[in-house]
Protein backbone atom coordinates (compact mmCIF):
# COMPACT_ATOMS: atom_id res chain seq x y z
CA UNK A 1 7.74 -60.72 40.18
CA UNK A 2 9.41 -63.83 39.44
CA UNK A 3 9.66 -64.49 35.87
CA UNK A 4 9.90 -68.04 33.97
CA UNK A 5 12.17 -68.56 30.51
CA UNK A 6 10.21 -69.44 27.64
CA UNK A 7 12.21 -72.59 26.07
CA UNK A 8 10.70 -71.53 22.99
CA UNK A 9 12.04 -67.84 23.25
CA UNK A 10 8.36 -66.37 22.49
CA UNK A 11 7.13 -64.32 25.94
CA UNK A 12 5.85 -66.58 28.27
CA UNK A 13 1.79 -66.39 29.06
CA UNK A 14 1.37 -65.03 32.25
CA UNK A 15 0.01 -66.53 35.23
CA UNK A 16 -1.38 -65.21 38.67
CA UNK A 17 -1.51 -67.50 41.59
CA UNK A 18 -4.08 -67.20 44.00
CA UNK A 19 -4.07 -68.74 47.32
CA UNK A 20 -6.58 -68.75 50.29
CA UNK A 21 -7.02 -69.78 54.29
CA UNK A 22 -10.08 -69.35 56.02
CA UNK A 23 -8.55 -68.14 58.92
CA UNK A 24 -5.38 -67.79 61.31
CA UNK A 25 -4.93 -67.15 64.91
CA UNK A 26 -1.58 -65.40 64.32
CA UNK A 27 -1.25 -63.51 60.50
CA UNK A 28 2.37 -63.89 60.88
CA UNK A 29 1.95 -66.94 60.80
CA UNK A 30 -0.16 -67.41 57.78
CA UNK A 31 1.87 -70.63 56.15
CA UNK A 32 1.16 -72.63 58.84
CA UNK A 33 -0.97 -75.51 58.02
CA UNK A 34 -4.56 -75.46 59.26
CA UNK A 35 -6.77 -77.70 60.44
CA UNK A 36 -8.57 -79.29 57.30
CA UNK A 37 -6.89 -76.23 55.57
CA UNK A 38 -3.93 -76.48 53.31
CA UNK A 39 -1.40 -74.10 54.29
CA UNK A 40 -1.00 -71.08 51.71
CA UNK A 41 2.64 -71.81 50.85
CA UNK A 42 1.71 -75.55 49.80
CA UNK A 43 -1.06 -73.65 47.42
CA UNK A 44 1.48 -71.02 46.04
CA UNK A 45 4.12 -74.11 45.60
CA UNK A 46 1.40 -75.92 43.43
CA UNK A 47 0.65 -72.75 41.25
CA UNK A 48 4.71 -72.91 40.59
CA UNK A 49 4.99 -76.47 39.60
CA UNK A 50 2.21 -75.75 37.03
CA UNK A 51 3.55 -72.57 35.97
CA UNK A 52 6.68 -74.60 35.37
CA UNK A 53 5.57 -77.18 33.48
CA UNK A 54 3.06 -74.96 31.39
CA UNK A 55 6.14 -72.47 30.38
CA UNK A 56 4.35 -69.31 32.17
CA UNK A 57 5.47 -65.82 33.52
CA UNK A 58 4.13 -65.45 37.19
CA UNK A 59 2.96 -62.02 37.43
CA UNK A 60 1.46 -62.51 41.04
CA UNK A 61 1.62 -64.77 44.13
CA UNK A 62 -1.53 -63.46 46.07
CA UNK A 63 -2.49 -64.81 49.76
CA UNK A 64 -5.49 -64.59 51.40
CA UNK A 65 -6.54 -65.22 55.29
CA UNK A 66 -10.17 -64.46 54.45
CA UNK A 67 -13.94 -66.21 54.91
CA UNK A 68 -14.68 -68.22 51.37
CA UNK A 69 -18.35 -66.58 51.92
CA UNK A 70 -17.04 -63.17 50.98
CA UNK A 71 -17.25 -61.90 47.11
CA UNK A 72 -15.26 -58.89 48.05
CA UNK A 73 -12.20 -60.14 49.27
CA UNK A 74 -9.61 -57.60 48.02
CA UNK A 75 -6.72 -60.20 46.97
CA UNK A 76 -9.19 -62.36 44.43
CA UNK A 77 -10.28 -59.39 43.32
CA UNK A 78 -7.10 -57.97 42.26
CA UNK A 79 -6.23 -61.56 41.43
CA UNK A 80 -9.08 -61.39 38.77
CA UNK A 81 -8.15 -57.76 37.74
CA UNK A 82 -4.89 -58.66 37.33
CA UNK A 83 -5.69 -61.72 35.16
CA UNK A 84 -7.36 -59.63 32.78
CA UNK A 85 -5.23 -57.12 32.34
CA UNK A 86 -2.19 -59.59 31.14
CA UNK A 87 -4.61 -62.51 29.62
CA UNK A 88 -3.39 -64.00 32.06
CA UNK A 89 -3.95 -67.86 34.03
CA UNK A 90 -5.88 -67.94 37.13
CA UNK A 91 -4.67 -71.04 39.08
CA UNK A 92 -6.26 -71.85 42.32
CA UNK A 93 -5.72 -74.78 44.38
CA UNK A 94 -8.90 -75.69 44.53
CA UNK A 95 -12.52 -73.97 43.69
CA UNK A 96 -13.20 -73.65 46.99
CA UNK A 97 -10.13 -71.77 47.72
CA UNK A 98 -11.38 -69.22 45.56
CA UNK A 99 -15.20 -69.40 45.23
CA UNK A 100 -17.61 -69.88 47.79
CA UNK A 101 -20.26 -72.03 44.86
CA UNK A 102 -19.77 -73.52 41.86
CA UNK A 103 -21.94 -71.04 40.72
CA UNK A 104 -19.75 -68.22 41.26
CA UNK A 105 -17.01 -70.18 39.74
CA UNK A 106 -18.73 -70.42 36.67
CA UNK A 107 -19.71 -66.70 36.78
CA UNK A 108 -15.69 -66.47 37.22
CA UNK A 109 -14.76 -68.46 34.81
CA UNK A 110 -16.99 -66.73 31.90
CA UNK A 111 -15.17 -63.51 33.08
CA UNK A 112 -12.07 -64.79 32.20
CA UNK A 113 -12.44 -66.17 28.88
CA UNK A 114 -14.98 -63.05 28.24
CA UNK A 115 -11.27 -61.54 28.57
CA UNK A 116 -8.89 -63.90 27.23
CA UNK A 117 -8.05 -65.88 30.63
CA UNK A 118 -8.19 -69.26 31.82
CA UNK A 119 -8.89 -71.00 34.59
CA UNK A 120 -7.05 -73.84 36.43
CA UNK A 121 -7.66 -75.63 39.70
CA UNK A 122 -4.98 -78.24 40.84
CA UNK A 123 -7.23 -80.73 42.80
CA UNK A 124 -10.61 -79.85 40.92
CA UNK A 125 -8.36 -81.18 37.34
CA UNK A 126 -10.25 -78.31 35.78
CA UNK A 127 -7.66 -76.32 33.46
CA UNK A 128 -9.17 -74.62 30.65
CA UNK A 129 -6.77 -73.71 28.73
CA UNK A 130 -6.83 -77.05 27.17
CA UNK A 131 -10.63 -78.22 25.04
CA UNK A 132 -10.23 -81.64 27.13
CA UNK A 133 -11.02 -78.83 30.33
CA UNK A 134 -13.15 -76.85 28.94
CA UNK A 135 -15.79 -79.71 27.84
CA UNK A 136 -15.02 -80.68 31.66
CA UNK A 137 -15.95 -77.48 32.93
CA UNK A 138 -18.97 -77.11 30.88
CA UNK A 139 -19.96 -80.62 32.42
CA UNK A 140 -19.66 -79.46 35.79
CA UNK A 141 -21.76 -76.45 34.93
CA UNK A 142 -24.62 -78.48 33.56
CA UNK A 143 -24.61 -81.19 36.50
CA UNK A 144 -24.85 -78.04 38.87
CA UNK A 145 -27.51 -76.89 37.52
CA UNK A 146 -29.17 -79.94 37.51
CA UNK A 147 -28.67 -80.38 41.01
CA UNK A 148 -30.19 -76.90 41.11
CA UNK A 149 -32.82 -77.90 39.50
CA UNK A 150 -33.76 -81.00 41.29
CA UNK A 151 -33.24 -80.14 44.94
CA UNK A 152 -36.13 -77.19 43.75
CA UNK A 153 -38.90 -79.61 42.67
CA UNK A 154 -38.28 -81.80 45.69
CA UNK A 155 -38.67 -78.37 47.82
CA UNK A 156 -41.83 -77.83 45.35
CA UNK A 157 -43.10 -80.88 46.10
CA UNK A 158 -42.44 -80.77 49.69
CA UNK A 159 -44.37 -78.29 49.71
CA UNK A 160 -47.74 -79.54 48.15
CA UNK A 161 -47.77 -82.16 49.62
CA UNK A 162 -48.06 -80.42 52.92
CA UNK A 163 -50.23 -78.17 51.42
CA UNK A 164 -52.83 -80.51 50.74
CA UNK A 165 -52.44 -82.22 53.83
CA UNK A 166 -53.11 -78.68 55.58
CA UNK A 167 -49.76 -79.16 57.08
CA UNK A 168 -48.33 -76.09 58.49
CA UNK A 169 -45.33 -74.73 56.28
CA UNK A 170 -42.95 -72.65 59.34
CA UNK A 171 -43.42 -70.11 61.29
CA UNK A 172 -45.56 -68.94 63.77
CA UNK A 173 -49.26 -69.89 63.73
CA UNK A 174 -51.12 -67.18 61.56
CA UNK A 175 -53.91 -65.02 63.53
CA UNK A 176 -56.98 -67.60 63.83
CA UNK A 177 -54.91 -70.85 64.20
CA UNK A 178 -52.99 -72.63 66.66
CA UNK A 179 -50.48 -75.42 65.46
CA UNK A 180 -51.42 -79.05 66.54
CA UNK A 181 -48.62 -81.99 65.15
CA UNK A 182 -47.60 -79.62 62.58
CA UNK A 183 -51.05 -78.82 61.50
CA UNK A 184 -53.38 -75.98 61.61
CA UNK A 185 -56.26 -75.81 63.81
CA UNK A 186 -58.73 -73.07 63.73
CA UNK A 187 -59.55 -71.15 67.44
CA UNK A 188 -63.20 -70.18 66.92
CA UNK A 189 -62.56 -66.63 68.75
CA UNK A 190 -59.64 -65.48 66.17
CA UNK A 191 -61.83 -66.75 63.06
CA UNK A 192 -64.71 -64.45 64.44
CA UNK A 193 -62.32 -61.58 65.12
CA UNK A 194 -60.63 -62.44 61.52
CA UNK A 195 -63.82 -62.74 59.80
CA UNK A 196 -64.50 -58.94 61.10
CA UNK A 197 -61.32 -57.71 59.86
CA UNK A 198 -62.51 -59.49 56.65
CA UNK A 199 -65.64 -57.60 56.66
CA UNK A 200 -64.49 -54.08 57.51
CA UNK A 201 -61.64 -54.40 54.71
CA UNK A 202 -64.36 -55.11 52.51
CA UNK A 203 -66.32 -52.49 53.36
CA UNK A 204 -63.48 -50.06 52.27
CA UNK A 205 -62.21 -49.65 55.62
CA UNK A 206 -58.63 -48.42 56.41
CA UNK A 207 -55.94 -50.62 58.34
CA UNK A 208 -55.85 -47.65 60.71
CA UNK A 209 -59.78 -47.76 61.61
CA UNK A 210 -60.07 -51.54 61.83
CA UNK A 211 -57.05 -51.35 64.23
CA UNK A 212 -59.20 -48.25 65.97
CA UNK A 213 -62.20 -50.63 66.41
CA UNK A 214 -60.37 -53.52 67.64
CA UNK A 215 -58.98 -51.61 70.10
CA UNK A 216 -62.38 -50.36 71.11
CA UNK A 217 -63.75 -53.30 71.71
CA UNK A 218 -61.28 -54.52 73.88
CA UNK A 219 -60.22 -57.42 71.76
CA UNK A 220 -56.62 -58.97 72.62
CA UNK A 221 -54.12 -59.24 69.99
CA UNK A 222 -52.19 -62.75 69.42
CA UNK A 223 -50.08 -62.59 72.13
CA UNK A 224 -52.88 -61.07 74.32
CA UNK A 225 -51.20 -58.07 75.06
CA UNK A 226 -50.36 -54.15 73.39
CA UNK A 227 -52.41 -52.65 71.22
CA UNK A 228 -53.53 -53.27 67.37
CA UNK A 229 -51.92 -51.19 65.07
CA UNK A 230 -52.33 -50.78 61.21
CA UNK A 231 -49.26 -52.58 60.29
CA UNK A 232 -50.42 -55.82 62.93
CA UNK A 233 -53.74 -55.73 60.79
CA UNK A 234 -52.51 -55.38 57.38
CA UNK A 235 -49.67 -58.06 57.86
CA UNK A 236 -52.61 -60.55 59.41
CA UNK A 237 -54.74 -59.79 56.17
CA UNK A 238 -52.20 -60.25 53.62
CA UNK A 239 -50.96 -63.51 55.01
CA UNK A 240 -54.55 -64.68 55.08
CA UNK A 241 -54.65 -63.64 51.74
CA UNK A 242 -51.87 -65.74 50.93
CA UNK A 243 -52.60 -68.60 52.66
CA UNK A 244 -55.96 -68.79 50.91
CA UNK A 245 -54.06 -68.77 47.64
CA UNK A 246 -51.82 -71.56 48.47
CA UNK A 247 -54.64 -73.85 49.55
């Protein structure tokens, strides 16, 4: 533990320094400078300068050779455990060294003051410890969300618009239609053989016997081969179900 003078004489606030590479051929080797990847020394050096100039007690210098996409990885989690346990600083050297979203930063970040912690990233300026960084942070919270937001009614609207267009949506073709340019296009033998499904299901019938009287009649399935099973008819009904909905 390496441990910083207060100038003041009052114990120093503690900080834990968290650094992270996505990946490294040799883990030995782990200081190295990466490819678009700053190496993990440069990060730890960073969290020293600030814990120098901010007066605070380094509790832990914790490296990482780990995927950003994981929640779980062990060293950020004891990085965060640690933080909590002495009120401690979290300093990163950049969000995306230590959280795969800004989402999950901000899900991070409300853990820490939840316990009395703060949260600094050297590139990202965010330092909260300061009310000029937290109004900052709460900024960056709202504009993500707003982004959020936004990229969901475009989706939305995407969407209708197809929709109304009878534009196919992904996928494979649903039992009675064949895609054409992205649209659907009925086949006359499916909508009769769909229509009977209809009718039987109506009727009170079981997945299991319509299957049963497909089969008996020799009618092909989709692909035009195997046998029609409850599941096969129940999955075609419900998604004509749905589809009906939609439109």
């Amino acid at each position: 533990m390496t441990k910083l003078q207060s100038t003041t004489g009052a114990k120093a606030k503690a900080i834990v320094i968290y650094a992270r590479v996505s990946k490294a051929g040799d883990r030995k080797a782990v200081s190295q400078t990466l490819a678009n990847d700053i190496s993990l020394d440069a990060q730890i050096d960073a969290g020293r300068r600030y814990a120098g100039n901010h007066d605070l007690e380094i509790v832990a210098e914790l490296k990482e050779v780990e995927s950003g996409r994981k929640t779980n990885r062990p060293e950020f989690l004891r990085a965060i455990k640690l933080c909590k346990k002495h009120k401690a600083v979290l300093h990163v050297w950049s969000l995306s060294r230590a959280m795969r979203s800004t989402s999950m930063a901000l899900d991070v970040s409300s853990q820490l003051a939840s316990a009395g912690c703060d949260l600094v990233s050297t590139t990202d300026q965010v330092d909260t410890t300061t009310a000029i960084g937290k109004c900052f942070f709460t900024i960056l919270a709202s504009i993500n969300q707003l982004e959020v937001e936004i990229a969901g009614e475009r989706i939305i609207n995407s969407l209708n618009v197809k929709r109304t267009r009878n534009e196919w949506l992904g996928g494979h073709a649903p039992y009675g239609y064949a895609i054409d340019n992205g649209k659907l296009i009925p086949i006359k033998k499916e909508i009769k053989v769909l229509e009977l499904m209809i009718k039987e299901s109506n009727q009170g019938k079981s997945n299991r016997s319509i299957a049963k009287l497909l089969n008996s009649k020799g009618i092909p399935t989709k692909a035009g081969t195997g046998k029609w099973w409850s599941k096969t008819v129940s999955n075609i009904l419900k998604r004509h179900v749905k589809h009906q909905e939609l439109n």
